[in-house]
N, C-alpha and C. Protein backbone atom coordinates (compact mmCIF):
# COMPACT_ATOMS: atom_id res chain seq x y z
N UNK A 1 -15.45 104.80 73.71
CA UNK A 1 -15.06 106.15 73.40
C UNK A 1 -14.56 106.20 71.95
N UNK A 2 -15.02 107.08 71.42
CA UNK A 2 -14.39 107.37 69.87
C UNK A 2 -13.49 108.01 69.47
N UNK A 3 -12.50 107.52 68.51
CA UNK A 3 -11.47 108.49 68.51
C UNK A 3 -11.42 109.19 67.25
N UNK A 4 -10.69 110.12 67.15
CA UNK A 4 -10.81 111.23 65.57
C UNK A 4 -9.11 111.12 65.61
N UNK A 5 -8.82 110.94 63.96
CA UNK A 5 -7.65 110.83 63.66
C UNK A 5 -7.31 112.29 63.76
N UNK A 6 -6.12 113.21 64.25
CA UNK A 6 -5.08 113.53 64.25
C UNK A 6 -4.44 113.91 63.21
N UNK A 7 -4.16 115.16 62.57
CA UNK A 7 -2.45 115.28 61.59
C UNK A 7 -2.06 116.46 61.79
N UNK A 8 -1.04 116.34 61.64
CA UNK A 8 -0.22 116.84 62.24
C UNK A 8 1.30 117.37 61.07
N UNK A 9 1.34 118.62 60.50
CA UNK A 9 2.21 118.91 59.36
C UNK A 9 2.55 119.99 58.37
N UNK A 10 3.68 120.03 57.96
CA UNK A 10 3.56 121.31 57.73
C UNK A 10 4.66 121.43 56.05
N UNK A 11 5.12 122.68 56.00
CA UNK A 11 5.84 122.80 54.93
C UNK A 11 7.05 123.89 55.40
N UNK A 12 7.95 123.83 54.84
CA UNK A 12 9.23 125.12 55.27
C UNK A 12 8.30 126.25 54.28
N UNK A 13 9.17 127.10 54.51
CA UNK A 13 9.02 128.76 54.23
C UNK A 13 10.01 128.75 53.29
N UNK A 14 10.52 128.52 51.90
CA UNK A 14 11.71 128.42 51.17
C UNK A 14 11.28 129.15 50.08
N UNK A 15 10.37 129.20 49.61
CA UNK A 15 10.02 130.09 48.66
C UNK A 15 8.46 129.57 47.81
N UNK A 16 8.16 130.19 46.83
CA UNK A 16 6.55 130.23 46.27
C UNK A 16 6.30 128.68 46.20
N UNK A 17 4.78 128.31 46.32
CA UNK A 17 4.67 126.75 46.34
C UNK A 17 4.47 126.49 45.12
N UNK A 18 5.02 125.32 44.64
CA UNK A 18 5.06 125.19 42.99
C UNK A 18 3.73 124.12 43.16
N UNK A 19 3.71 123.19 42.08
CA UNK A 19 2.83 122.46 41.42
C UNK A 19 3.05 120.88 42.75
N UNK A 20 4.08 120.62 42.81
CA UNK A 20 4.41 119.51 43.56
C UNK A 20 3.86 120.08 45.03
N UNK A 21 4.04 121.16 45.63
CA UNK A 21 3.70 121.49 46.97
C UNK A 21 1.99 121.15 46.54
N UNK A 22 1.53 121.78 45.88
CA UNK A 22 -0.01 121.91 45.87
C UNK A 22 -0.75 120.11 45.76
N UNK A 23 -0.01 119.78 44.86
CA UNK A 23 -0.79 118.29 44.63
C UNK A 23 -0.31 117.43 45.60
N UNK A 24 0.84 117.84 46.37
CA UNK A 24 1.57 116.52 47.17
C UNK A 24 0.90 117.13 48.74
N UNK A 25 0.89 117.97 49.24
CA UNK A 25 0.49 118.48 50.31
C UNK A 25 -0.75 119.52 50.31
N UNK A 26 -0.70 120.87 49.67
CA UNK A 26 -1.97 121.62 50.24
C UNK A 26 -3.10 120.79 49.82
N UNK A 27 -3.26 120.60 48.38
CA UNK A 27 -4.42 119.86 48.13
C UNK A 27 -4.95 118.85 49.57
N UNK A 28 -4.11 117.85 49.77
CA UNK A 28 -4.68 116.89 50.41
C UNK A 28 -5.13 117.45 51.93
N UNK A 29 -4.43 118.29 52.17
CA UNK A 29 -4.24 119.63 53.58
C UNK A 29 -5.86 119.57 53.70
N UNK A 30 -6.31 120.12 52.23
CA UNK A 30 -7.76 120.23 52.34
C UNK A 30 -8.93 119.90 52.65
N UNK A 31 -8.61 118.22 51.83
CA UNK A 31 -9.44 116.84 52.10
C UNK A 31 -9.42 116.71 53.60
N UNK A 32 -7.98 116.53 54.03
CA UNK A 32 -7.92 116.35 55.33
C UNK A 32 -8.41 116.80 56.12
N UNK A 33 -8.71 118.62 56.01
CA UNK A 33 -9.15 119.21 57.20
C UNK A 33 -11.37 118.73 57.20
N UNK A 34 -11.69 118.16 56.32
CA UNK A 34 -12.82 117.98 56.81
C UNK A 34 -12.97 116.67 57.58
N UNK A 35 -12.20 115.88 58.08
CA UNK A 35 -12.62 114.50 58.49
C UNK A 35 -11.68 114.75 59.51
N UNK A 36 -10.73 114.98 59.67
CA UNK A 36 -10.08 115.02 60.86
C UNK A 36 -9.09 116.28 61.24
N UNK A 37 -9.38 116.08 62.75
CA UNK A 37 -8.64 117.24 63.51
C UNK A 37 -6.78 117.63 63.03
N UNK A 38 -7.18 118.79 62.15
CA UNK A 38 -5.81 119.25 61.72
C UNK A 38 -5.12 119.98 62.18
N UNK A 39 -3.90 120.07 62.27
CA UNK A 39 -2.64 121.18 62.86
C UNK A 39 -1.70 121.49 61.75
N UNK A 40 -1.89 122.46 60.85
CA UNK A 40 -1.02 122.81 59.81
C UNK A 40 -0.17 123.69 59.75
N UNK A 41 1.43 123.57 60.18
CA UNK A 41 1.90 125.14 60.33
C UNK A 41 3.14 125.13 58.87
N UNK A 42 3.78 126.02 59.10
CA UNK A 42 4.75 126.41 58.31
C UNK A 42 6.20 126.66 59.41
N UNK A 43 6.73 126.13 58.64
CA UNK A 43 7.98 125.35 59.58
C UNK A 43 9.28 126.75 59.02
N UNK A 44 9.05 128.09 59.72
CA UNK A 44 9.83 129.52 58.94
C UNK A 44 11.65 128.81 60.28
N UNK A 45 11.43 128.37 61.21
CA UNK A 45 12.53 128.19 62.00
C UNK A 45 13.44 127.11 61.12
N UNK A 46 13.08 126.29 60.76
CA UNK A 46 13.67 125.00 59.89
C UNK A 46 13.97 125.48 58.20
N UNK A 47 13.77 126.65 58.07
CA UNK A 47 13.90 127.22 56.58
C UNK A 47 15.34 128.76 56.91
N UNK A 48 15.39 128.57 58.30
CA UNK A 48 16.96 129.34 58.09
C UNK A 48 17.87 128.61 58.07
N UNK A 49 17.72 127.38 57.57
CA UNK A 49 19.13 126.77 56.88
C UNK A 49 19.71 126.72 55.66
N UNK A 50 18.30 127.64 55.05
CA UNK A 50 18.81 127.71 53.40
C UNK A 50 18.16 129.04 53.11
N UNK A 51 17.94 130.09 54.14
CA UNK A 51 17.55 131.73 54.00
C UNK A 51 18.54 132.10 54.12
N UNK A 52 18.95 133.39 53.00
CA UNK A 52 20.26 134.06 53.38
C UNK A 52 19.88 135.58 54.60
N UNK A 53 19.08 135.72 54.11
CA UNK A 53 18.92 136.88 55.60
C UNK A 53 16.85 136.30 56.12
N UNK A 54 17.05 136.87 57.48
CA UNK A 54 15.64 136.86 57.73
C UNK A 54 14.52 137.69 57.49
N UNK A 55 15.17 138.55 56.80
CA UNK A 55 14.00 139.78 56.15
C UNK A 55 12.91 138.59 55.02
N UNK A 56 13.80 138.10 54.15
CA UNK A 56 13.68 136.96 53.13
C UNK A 56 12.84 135.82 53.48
N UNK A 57 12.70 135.25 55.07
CA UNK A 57 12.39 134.25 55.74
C UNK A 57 11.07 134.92 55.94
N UNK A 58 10.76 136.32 56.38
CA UNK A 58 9.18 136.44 56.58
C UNK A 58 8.55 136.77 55.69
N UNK A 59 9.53 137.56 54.65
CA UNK A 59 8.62 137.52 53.55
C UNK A 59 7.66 135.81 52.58
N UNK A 60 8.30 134.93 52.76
CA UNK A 60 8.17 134.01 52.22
C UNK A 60 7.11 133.28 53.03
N UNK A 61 7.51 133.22 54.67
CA UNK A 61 6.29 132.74 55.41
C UNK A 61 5.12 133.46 55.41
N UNK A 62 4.79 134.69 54.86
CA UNK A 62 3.80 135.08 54.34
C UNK A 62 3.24 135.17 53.21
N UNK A 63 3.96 134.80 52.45
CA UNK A 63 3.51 134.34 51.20
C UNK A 63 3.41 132.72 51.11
N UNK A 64 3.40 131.84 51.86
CA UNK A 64 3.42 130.45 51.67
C UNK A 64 1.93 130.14 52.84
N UNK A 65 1.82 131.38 53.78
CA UNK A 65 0.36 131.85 54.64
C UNK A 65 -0.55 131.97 53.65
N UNK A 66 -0.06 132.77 52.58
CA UNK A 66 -1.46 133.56 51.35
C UNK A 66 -1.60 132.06 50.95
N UNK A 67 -0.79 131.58 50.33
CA UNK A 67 -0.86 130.16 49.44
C UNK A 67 -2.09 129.13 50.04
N UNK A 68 -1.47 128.94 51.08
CA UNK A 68 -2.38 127.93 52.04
C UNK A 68 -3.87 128.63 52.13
N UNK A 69 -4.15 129.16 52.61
CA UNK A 69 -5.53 129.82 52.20
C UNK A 69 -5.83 130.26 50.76
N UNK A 70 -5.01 130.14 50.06
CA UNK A 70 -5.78 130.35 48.53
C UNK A 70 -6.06 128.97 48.53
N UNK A 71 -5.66 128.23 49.03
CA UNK A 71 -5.45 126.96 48.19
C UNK A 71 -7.10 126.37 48.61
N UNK A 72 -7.38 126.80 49.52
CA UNK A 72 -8.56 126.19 50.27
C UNK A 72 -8.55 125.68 52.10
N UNK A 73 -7.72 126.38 52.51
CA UNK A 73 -7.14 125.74 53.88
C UNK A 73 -8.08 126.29 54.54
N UNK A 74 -8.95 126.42 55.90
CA UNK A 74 -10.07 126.88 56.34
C UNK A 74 -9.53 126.93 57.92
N UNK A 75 -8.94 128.34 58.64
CA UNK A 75 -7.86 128.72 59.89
C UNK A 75 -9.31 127.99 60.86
N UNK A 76 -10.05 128.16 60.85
CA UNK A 76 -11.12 128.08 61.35
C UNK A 76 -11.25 126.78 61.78
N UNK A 77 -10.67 125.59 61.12
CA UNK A 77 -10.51 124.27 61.37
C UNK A 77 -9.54 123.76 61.67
C-alpha cells in the first residue's frame, strides 16, 4: 500500500503577511500543495491573544484568506 505524505499548518490572523510569511511559509504552502495532501488553515482562535477587539480578528483573517490565494494557494487542493 502506498502512502502520500500529509501537512498539516497554518499561520495566526495578526495582521498583513510580510516578506518572511511569504518566503518562510506561503511560498513553500505552494510547492507543497502539488505533491502532497495539504490542510492549510489560519489559526483566527490562537490570534485573540494579541487582538484587541474581534471586529480586528476578522478583518485580518480575511485578509491573510486574500493573501493565501494571491500567493498561489489552490482551495481546490
Amino acid at each position: 500500500m502506498a502512502t502520500e505524505d500529509i501537512i498539516v499548518s497554518g499561520m495566526r490572523s495578526t495582521g498583513l503577511l510580510h516578506l518572511g510569511n511569504y518566503f518562510g511559509a506561503a511560498k513553500q504552502f505552494v510547492k507543497m500543495q502539488e505533491n502532497c495532501n495539504c490542510y492549510f488553515f489560519i489559526a483566527d482562535l490562537h490570534s485573540l491573544t494579541t487582538h484587541p477587539t474581534p471586529e480586528n480578528l476578522f478583518e485580518s483573517t480575511q485578509q491573510v484568506l486574500a493573501e493565501y490565494l494571491a500567493s498561489g494557494l489552490d482551495p481546490e487542493k
